[in-house]
N, C-alpha and C. Protein backbone atom coordinates (compact mmCIF):
# COMPACT_ATOMS: atom_id res chain seq x y z
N UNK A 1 52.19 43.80 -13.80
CA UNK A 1 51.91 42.62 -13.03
C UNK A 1 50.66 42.87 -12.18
N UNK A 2 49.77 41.71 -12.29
CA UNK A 2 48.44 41.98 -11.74
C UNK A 2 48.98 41.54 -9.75
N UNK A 3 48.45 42.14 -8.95
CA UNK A 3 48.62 42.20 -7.83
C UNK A 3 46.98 41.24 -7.04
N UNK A 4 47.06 40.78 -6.08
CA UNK A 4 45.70 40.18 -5.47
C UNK A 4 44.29 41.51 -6.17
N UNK A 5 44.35 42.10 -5.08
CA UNK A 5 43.16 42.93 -5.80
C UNK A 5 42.83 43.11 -6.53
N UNK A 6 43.70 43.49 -7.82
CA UNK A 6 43.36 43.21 -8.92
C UNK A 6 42.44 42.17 -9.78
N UNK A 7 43.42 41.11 -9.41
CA UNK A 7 43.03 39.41 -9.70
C UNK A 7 41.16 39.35 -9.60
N UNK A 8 41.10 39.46 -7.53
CA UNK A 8 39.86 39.51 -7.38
C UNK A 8 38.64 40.06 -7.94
N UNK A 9 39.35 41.52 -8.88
CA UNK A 9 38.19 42.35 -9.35
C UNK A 9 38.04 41.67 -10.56
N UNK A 10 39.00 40.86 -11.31
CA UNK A 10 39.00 40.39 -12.67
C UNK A 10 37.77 39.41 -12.66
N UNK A 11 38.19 38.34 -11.68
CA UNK A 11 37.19 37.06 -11.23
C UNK A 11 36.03 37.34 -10.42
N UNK A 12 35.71 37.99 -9.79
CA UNK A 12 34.58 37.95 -8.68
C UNK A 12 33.07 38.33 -9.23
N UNK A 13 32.39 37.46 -9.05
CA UNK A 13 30.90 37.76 -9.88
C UNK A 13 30.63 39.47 -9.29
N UNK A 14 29.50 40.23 -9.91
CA UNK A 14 29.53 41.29 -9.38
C UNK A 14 28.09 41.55 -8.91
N UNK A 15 27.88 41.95 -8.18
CA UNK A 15 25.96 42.03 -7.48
C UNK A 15 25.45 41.72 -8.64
N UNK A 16 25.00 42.40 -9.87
CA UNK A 16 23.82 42.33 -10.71
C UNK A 16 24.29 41.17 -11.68
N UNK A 17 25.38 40.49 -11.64
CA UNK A 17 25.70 39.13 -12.45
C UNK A 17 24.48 37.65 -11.33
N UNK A 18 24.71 37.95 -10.37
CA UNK A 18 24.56 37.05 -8.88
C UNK A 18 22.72 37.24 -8.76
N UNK A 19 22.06 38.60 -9.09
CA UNK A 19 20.92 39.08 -9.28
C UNK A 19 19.72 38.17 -9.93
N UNK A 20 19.91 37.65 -11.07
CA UNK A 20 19.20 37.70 -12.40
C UNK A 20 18.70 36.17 -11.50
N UNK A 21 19.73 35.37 -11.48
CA UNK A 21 19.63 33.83 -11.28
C UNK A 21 19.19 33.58 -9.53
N UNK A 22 19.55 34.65 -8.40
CA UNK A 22 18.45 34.38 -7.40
C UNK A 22 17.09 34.62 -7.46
N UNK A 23 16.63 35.63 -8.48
CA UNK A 23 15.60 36.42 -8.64
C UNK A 23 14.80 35.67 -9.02
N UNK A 24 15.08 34.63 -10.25
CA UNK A 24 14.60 33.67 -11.15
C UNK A 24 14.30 32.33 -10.27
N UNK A 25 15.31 31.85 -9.03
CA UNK A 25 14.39 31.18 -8.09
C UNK A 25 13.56 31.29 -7.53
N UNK A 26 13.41 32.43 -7.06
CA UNK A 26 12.65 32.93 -5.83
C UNK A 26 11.21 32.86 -6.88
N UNK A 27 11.16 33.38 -8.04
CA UNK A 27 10.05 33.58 -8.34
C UNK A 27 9.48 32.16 -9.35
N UNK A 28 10.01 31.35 -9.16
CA UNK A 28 9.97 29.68 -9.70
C UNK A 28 9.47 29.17 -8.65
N UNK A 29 10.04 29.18 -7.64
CA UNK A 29 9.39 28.87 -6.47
C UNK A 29 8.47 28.95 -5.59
N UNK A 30 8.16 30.39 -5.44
CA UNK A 30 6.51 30.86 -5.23
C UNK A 30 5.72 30.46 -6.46
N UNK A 31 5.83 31.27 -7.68
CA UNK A 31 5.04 30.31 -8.54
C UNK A 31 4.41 29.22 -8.74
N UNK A 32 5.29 28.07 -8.69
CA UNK A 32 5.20 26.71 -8.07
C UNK A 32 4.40 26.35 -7.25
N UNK A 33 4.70 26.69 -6.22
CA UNK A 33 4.31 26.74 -5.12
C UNK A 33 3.18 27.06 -5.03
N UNK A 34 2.74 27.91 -5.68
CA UNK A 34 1.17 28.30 -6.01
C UNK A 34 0.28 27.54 -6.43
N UNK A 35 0.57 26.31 -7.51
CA UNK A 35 0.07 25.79 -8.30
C UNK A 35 -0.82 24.69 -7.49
N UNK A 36 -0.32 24.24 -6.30
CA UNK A 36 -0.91 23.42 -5.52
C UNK A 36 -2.23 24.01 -5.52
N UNK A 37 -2.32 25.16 -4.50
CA UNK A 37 -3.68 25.71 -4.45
C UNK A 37 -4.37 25.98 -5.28
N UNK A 38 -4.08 25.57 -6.79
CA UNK A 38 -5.30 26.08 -7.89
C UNK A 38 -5.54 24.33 -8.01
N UNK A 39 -5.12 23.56 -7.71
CA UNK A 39 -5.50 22.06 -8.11
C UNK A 39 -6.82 21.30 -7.96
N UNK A 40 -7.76 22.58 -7.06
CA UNK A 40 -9.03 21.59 -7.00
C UNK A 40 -9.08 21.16 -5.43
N UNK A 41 -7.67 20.47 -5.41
CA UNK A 41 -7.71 19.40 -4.16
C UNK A 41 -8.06 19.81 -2.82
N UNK A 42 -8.96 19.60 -2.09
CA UNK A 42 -8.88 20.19 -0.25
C UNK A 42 -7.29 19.98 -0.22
N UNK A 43 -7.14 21.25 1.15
CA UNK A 43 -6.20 21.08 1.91
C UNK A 43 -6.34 19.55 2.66
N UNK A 44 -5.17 19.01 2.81
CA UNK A 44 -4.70 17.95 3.59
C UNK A 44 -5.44 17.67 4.92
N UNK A 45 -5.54 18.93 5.72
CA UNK A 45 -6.54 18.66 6.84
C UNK A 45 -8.06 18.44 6.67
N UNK A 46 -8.41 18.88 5.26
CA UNK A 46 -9.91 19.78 5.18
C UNK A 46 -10.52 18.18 4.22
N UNK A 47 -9.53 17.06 3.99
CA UNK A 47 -9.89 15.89 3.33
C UNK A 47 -10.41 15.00 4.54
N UNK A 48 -11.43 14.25 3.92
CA UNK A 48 -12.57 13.06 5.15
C UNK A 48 -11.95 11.73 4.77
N UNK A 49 -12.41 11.59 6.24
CA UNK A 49 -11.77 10.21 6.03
C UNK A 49 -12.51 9.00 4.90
N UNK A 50 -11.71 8.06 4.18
CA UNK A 50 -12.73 7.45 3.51
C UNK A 50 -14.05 6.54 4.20
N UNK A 51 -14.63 6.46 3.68
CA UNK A 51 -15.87 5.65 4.37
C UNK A 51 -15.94 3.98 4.53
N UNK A 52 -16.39 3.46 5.43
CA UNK A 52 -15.83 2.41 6.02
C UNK A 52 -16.70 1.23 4.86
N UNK A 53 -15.78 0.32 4.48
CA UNK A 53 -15.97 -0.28 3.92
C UNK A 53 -16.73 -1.87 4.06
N UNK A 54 -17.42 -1.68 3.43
CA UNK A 54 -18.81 -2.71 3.58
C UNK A 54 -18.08 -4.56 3.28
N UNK A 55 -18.66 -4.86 4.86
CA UNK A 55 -18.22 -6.60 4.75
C UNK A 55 -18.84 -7.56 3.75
N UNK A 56 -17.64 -7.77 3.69
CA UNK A 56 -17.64 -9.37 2.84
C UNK A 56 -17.46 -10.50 3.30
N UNK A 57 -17.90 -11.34 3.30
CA UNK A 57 -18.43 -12.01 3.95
C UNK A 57 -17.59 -13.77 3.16
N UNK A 58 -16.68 -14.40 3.75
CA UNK A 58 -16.36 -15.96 3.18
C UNK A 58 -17.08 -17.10 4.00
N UNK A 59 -18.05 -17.39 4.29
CA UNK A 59 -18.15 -18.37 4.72
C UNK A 59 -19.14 -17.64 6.06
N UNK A 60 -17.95 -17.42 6.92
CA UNK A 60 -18.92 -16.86 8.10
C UNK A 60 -17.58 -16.20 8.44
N UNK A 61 -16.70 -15.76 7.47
CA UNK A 61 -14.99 -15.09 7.82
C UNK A 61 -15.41 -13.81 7.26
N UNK A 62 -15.62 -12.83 8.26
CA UNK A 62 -15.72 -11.43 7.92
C UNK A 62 -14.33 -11.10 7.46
N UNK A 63 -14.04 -10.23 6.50
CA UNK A 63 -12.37 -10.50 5.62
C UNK A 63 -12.78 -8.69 5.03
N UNK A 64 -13.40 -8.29 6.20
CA UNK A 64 -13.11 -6.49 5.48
C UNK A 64 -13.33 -5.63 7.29
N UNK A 65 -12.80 -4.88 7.38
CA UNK A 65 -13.22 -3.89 8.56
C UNK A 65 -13.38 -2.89 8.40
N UNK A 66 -13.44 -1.43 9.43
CA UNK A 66 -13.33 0.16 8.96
C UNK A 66 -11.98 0.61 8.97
N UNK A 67 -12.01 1.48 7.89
CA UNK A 67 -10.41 2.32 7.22
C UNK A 67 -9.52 2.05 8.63
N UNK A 68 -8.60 2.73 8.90
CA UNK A 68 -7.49 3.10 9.63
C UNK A 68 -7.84 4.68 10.42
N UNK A 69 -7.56 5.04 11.19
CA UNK A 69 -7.85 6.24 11.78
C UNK A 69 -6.42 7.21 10.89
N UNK A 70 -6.62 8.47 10.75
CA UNK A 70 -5.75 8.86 9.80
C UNK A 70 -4.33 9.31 10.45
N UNK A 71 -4.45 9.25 11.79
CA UNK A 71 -3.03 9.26 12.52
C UNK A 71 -2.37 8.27 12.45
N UNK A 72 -3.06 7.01 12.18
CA UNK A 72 -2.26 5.80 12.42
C UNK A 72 -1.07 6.08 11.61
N UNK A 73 0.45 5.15 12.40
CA UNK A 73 1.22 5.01 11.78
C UNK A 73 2.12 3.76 11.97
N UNK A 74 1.25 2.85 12.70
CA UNK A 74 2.51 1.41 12.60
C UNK A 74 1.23 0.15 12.35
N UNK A 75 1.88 -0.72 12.25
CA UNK A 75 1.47 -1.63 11.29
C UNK A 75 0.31 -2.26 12.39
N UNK A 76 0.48 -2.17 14.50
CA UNK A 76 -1.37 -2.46 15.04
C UNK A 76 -1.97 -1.35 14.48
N UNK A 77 -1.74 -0.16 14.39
CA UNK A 77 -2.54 1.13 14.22
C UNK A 77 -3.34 0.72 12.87
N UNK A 78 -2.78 0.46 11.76
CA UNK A 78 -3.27 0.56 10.56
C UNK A 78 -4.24 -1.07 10.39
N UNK A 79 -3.61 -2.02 11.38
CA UNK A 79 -4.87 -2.82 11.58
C UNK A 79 -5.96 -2.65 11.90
N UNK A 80 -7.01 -2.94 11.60
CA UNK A 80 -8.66 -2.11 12.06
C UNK A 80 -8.98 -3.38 12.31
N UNK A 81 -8.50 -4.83 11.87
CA UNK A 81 -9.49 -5.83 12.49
C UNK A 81 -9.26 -6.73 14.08
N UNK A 82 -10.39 -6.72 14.23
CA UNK A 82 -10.85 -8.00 15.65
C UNK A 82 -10.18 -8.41 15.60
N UNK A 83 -9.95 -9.20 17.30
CA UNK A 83 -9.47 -10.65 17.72
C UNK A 83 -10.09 -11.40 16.76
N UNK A 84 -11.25 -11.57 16.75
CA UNK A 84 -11.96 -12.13 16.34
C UNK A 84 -12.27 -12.45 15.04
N UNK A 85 -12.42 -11.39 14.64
CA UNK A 85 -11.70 -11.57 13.15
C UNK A 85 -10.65 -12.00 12.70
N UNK A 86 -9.32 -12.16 12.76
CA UNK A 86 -8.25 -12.83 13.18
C UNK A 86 -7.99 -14.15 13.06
N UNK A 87 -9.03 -14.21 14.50
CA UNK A 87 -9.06 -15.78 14.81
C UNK A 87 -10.05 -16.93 13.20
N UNK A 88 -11.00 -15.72 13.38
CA UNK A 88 -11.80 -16.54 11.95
C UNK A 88 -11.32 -16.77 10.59
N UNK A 89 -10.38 -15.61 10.37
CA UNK A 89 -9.81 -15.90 8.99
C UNK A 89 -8.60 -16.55 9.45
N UNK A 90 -8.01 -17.20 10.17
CA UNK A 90 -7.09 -17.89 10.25
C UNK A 90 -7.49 -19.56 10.44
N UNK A 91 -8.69 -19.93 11.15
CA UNK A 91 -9.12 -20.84 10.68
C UNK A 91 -10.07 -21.32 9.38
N UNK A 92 -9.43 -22.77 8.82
CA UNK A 92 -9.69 -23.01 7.82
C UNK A 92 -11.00 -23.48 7.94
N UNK A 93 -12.01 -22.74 6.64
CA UNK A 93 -13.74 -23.56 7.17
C UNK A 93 -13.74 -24.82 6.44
N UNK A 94 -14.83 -25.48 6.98
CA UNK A 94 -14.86 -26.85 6.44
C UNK A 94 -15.03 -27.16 4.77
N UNK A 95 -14.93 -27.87 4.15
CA UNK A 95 -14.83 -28.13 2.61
C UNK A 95 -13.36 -27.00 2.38
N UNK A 96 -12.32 -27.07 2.72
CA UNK A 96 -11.31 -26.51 2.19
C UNK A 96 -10.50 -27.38 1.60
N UNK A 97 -10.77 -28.85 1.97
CA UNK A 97 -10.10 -30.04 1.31
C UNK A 97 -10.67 -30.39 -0.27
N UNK A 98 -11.71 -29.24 -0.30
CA UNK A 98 -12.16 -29.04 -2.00
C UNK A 98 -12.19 -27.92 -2.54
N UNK A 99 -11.02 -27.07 -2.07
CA UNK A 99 -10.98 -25.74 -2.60
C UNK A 99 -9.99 -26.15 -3.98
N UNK A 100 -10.51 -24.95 -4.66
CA UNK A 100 -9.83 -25.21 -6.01
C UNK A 100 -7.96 -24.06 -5.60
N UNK A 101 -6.91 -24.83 -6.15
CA UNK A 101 -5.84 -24.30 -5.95
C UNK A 101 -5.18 -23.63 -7.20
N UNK A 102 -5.51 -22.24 -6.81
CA UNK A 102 -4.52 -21.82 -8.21
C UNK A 102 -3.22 -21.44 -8.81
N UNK A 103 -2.69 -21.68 -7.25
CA UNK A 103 -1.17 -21.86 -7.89
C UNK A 103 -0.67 -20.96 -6.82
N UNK A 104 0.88 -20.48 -7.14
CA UNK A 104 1.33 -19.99 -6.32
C UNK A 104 1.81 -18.54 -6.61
N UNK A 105 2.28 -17.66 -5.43
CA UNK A 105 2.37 -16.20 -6.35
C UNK A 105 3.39 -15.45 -4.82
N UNK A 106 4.19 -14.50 -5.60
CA UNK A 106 4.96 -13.93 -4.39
C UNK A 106 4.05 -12.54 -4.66
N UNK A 107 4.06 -11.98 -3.36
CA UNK A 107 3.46 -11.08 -2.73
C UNK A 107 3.91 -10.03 -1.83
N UNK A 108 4.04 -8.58 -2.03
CA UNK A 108 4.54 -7.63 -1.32
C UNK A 108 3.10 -6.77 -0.44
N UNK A 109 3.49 -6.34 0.62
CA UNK A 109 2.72 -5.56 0.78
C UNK A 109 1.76 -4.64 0.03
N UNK A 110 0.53 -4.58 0.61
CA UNK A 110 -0.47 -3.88 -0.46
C UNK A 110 -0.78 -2.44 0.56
N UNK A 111 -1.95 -1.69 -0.25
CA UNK A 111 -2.03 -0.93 0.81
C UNK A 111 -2.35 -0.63 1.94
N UNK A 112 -1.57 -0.42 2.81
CA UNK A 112 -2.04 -0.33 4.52
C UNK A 112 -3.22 0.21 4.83
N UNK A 113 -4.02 1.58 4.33
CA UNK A 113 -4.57 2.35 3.99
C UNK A 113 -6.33 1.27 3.75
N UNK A 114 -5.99 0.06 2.88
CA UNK A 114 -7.37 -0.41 2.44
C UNK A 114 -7.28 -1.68 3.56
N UNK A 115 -8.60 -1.55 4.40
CA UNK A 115 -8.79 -2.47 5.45
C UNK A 115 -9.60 -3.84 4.88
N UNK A 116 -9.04 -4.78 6.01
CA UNK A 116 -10.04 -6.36 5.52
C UNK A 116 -8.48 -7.42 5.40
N UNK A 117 -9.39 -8.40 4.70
CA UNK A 117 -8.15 -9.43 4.37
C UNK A 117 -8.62 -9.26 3.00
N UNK A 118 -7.13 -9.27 2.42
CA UNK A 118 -7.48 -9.36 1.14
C UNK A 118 -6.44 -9.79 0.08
N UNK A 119 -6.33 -10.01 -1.08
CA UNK A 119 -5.15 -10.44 -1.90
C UNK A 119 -5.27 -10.17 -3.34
N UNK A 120 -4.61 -9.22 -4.02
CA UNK A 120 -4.93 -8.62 -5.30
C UNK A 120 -3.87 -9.25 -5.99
N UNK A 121 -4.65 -10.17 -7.08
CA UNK A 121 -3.64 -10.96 -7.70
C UNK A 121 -4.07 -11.22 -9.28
N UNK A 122 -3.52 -11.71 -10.11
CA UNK A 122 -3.67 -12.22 -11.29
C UNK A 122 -3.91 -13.63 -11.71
N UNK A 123 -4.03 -13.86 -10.53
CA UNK A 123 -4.45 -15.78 -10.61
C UNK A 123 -6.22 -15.90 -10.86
N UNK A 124 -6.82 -15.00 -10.94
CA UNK A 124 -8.19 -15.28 -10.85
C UNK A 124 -8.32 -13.57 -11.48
N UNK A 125 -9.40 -13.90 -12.62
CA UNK A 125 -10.45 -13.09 -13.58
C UNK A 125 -11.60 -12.24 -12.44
N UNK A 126 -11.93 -13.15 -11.60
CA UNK A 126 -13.37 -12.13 -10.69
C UNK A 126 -12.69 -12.49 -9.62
N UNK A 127 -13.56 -11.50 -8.74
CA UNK A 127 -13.55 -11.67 -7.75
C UNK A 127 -13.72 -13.13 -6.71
N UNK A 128 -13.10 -13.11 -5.84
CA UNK A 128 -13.99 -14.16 -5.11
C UNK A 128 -12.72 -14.59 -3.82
N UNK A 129 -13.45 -15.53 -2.88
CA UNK A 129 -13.09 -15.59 -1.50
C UNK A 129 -11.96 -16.92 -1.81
N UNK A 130 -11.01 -16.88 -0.96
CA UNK A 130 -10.18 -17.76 -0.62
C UNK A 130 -9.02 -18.04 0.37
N UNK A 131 -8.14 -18.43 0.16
CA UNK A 131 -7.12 -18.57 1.02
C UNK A 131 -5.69 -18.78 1.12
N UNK A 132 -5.01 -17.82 1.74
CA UNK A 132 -3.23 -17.94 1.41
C UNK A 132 -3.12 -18.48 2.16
N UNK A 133 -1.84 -19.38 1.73
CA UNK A 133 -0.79 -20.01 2.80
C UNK A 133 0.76 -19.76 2.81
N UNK A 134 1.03 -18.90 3.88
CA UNK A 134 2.59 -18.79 4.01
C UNK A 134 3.55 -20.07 3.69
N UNK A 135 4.04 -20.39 2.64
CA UNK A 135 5.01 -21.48 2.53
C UNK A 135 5.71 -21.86 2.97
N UNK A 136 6.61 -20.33 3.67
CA UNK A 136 7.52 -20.37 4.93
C UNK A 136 7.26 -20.91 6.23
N UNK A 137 5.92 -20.87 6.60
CA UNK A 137 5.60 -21.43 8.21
C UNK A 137 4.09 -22.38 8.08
N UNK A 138 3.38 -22.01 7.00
CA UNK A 138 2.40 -22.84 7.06
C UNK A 138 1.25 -21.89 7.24
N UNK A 139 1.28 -21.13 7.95
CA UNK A 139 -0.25 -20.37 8.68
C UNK A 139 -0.37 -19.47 7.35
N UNK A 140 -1.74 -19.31 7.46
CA UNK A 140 -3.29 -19.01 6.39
C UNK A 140 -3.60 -18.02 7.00
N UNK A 141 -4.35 -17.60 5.85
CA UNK A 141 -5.80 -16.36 6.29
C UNK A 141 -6.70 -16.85 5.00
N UNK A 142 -7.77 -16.84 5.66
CA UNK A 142 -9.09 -16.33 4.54
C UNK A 142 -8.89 -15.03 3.95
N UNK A 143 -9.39 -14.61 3.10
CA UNK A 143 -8.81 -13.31 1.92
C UNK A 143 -9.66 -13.43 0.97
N UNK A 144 -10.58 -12.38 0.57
CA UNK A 144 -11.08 -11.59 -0.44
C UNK A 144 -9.95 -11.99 -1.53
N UNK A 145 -10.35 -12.74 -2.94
CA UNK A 145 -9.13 -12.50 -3.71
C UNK A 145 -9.64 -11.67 -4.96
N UNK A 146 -8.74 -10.53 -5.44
CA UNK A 146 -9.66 -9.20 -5.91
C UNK A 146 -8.16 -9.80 -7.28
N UNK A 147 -8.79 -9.55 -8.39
CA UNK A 147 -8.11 -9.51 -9.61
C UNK A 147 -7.55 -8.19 -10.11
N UNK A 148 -6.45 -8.65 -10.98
CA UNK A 148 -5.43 -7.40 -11.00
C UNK A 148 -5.19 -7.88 -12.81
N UNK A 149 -4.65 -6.42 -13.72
CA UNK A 149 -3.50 -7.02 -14.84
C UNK A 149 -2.16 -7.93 -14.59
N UNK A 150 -2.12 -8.49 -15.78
CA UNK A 150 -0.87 -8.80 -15.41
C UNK A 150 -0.74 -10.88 -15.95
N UNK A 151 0.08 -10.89 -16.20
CA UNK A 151 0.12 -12.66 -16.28
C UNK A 151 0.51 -13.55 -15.00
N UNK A 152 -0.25 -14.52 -15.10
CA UNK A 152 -0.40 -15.53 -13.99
C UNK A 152 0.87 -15.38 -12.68
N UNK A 153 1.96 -15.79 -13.36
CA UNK A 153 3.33 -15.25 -13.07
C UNK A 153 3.42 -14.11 -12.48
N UNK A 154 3.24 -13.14 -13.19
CA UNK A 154 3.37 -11.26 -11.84
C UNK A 154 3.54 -11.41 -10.53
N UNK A 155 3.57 -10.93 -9.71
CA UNK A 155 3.19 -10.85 -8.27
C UNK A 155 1.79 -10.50 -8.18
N UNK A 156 1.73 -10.60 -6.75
CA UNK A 156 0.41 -9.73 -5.83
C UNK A 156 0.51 -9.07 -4.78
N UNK A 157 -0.02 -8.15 -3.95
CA UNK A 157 -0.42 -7.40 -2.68
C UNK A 157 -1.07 -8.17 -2.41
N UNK A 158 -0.84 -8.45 -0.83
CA UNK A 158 -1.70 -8.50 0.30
C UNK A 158 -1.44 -7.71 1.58
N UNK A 159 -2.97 -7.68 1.68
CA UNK A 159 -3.41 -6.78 3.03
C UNK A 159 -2.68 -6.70 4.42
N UNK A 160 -1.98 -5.88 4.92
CA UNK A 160 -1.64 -5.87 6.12
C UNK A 160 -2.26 -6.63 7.11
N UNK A 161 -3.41 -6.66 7.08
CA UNK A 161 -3.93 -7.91 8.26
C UNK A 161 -3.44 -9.02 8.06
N UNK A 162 -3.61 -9.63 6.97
CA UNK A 162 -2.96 -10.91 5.99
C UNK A 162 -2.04 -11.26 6.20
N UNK A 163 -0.79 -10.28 6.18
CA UNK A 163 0.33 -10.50 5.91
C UNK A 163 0.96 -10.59 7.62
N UNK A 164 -0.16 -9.88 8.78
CA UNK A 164 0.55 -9.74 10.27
C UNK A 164 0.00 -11.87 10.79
N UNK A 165 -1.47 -11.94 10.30
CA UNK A 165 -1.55 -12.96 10.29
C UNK A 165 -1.19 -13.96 10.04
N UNK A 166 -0.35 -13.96 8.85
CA UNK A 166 0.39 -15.33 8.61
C UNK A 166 1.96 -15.03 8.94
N UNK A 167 1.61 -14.01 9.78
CA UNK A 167 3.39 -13.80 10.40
C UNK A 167 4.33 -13.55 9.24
N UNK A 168 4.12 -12.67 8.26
CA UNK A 168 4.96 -12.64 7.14
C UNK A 168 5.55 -11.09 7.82
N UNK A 169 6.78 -10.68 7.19
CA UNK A 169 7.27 -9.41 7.42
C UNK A 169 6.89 -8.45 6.20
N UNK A 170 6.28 -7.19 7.07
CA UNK A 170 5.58 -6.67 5.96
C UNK A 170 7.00 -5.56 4.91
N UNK A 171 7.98 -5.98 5.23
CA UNK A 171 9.33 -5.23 4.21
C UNK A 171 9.75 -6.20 3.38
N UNK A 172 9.21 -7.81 3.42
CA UNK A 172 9.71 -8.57 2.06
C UNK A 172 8.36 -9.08 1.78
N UNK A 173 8.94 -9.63 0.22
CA UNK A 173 8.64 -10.66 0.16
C UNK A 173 8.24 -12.05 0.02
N UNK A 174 7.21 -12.36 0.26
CA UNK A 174 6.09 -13.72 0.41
C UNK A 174 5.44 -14.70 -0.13
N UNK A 175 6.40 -15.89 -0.11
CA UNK A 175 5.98 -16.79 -1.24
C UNK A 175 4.62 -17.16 -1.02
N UNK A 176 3.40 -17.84 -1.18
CA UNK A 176 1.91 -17.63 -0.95
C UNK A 176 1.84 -19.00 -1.72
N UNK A 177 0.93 -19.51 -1.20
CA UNK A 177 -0.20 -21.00 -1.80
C UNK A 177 -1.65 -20.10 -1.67
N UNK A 178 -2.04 -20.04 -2.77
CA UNK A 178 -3.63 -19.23 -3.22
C UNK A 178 -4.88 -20.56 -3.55
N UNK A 179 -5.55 -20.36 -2.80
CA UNK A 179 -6.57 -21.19 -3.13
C UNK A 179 -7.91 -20.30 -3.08
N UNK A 180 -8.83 -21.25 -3.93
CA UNK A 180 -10.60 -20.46 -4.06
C UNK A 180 -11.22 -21.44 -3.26
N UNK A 181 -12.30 -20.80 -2.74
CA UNK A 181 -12.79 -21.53 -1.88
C UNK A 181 -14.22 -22.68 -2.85
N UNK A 182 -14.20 -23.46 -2.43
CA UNK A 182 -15.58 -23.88 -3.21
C UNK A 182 -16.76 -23.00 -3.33
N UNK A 183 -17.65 -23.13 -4.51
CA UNK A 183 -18.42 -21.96 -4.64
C UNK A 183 -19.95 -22.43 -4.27
């Protein structure tokens, strides 16, 4: 009759069983771990900030600002634009009662990271300037509208300024009225 001790010596892994398979992490893991530093990439600190991006111009609605400072982390921080700016892309310029309308499109946040007003969508082939309207409350921004893949239907991103401006919440979302501005 096997007694406890026994038992235990039958079942119990033994150092060099327990060996093979820590050994084999440890060295998966530094390995690994290594691979970062052969990638080319700067260290995280040793990367520049991107360079500030050149205005565009709708009308007399400046609809681009400079990057984000790279500490930023809430949604004024990662805003870079004016009162003033603001105020301009939120009013509508004159001849908007002949903007061409291309329909409608839901919209999630785009990247925080790329400054301006802007709206990356599949409703439009080129580039060109126009204007969302929150469906939910009514209020607009002027917006860069930048073309994307995808069928008419898809969604779009818009810009954190965009989206604080027409009071949308930037965790859903956003049904949108897209219009081009006359050319």
């Amino acid at each position: 009759m096997l007694d406890y001790a026994d038992a235990m010596k039958i079942n119990a892994p033994s150092a060099s069983s327990l060996a093979a398979p820590v050994f084999l992490g440890v060295f998966l893991g530094v390995s690994l771990g290594g691979c970062a530093l052969l990638s080319g990439a700067p260290p995280e600190d040793a990367r520049q900030a991107p360079p500030a991006a050149a205005p565009v111009f709708a009308g007399t609605v400046l609809t681009s600002a400079p990057p984000p400072p790279r500490a930023a982390n809430t949604a004024a921080a990662l805003d870079t634009t004016t009162a003033a700016q603001r105020r301009e892309a939120a009013t509508p310029v004159a001849g908007q009662a002949a903007a061409q309308k291309l329909g409608s499109t839901v919209a999630s946040l785009g990247s925080p990271a790329v400054p301006g007003f802007w709206l990356e969508t599949p409703l439009v082939s080129a580039q060109a300037q126009g204007r969302v309207t929150n469906t939910a409350n009514g209020k607009s921004s002027a917006v860069t509208l930048i073309p994307i893949e995808g069928p008419a239907t898809a969604g779009s991103r818009l810009s954190l300024p965009a989206m604080r401006l027409i009071e949308a919440s930037v965790t859903d979302l956003v049904q949108l009225d897209v219009t081009r501005d006359p050319s």
